[in-house]
N, C-alpha and C. Protein backbone atom coordinates (compact mmCIF):
# COMPACT_ATOMS: atom_id res chain seq x y z
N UNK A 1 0.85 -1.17 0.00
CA UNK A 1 0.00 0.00 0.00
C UNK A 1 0.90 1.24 0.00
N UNK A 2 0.66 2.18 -0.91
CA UNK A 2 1.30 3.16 -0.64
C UNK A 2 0.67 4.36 -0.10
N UNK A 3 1.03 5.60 0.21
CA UNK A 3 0.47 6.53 1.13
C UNK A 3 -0.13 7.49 0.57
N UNK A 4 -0.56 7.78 -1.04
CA UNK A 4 -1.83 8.05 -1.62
C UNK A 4 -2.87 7.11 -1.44
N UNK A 5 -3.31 5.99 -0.94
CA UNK A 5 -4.30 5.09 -0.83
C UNK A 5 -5.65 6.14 -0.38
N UNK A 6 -6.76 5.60 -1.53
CA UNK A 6 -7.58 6.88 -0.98
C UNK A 6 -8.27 6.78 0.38
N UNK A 7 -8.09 5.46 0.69
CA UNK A 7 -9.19 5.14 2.10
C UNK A 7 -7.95 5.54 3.04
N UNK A 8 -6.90 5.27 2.81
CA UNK A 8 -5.66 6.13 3.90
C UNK A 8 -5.75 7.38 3.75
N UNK A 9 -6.03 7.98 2.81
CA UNK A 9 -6.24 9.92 2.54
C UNK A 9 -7.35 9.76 3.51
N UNK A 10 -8.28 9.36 2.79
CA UNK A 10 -9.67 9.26 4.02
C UNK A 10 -9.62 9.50 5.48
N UNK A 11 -8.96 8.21 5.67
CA UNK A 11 -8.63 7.86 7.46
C UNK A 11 -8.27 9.34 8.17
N UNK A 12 -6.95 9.70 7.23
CA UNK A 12 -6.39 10.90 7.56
C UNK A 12 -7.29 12.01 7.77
N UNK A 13 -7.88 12.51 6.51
CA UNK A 13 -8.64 13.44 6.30
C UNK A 13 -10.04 13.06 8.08
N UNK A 14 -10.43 12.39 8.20
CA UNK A 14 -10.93 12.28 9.55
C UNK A 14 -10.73 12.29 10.88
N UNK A 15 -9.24 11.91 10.36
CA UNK A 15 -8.09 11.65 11.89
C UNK A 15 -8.08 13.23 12.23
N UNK A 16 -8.40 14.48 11.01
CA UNK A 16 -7.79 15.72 11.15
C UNK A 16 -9.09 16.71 11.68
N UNK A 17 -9.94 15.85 11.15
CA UNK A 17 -11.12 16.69 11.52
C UNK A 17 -11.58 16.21 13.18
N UNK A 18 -11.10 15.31 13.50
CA UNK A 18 -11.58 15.17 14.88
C UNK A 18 -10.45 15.57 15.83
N UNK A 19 -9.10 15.37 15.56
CA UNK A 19 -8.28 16.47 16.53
C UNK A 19 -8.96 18.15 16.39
N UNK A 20 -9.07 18.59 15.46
CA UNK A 20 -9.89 20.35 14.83
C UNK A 20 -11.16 20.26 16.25
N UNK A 21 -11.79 18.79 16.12
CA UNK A 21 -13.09 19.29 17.22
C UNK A 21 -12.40 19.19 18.33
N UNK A 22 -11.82 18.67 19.23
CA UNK A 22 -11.56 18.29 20.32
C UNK A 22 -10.85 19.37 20.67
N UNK A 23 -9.45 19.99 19.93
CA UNK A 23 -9.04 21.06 20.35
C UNK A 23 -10.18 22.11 20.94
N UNK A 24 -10.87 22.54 20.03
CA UNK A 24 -11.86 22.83 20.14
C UNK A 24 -12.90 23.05 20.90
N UNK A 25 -13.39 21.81 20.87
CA UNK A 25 -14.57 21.21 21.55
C UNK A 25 -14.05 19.98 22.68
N UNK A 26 -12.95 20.24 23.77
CA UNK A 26 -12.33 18.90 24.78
C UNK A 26 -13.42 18.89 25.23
N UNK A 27 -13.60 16.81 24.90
CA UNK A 27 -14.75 16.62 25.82
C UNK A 27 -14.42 15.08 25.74
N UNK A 28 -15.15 14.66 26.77
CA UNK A 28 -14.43 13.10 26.69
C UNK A 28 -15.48 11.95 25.91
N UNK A 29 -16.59 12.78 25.39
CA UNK A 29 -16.80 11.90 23.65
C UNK A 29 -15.74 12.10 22.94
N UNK A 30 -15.58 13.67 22.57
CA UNK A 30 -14.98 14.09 21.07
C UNK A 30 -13.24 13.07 21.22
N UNK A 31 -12.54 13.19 23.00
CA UNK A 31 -11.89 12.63 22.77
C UNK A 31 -11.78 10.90 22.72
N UNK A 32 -12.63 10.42 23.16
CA UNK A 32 -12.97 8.67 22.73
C UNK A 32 -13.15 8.09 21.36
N UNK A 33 -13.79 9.61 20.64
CA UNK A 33 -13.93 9.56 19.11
C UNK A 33 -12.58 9.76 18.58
N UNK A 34 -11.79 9.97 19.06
CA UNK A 34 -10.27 10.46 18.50
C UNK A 34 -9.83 9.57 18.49
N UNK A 35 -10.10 8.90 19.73
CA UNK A 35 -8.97 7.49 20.10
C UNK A 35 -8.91 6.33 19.44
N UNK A 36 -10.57 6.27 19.12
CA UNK A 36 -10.92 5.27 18.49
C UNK A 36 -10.32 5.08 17.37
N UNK A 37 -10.27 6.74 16.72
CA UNK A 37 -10.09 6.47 15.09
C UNK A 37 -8.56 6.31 15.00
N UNK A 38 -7.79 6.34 15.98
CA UNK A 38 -6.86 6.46 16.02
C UNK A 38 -6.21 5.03 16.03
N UNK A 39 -6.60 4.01 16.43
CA UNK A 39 -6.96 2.90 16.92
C UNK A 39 -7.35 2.16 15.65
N UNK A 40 -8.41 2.62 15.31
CA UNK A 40 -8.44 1.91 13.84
C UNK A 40 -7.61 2.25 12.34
N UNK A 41 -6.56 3.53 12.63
CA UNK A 41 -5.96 3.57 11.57
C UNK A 41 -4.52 2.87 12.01
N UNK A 42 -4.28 2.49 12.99
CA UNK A 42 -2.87 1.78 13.34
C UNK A 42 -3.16 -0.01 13.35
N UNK A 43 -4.77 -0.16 13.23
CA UNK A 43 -4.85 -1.63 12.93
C UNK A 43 -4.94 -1.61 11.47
N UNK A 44 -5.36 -0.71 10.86
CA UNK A 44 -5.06 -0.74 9.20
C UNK A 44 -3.85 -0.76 8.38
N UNK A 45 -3.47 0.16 9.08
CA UNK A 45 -2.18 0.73 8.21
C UNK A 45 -0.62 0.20 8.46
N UNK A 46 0.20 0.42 8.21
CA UNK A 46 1.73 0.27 8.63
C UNK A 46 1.67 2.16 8.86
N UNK A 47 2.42 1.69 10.88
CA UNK A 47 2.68 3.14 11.14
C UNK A 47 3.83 4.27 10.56
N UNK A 48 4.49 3.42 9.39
CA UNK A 48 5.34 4.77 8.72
C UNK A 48 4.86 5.06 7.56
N UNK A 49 3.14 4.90 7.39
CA UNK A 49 2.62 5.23 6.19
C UNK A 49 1.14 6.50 7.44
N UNK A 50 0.86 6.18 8.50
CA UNK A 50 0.25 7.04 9.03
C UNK A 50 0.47 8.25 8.85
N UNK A 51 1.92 8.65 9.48
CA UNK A 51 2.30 10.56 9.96
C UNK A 51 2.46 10.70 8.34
N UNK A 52 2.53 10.48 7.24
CA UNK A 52 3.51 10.63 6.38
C UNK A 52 2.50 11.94 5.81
């Protein structure tokens, strides 16, 4: 997989919008919603294709 993959753009593109709320909006949904997704992009992915 390389790190244009669009469902990895995806992941990302969501990973970014829910740090944006939480900064935001700290609350311990917004951050469980963070964690989660966070959680499911490190069971997807290889982590030197995550930060990239």
């Amino acid at each position: 997989m390389n790190d244009n993959h669009p469902v990895l753009q995806s992941m990302r593109d969501e990973l970014e919008e829910l740090q944006s709320l939480y900064r935001h909006e700290p609350s311990e949904f917004n951050r469980y919603q963070l964690v989660r997704h966070e959680q499911r992009i490190a069971q997807w992915a290889p982590a030197d294709l995550v930060s990239a």
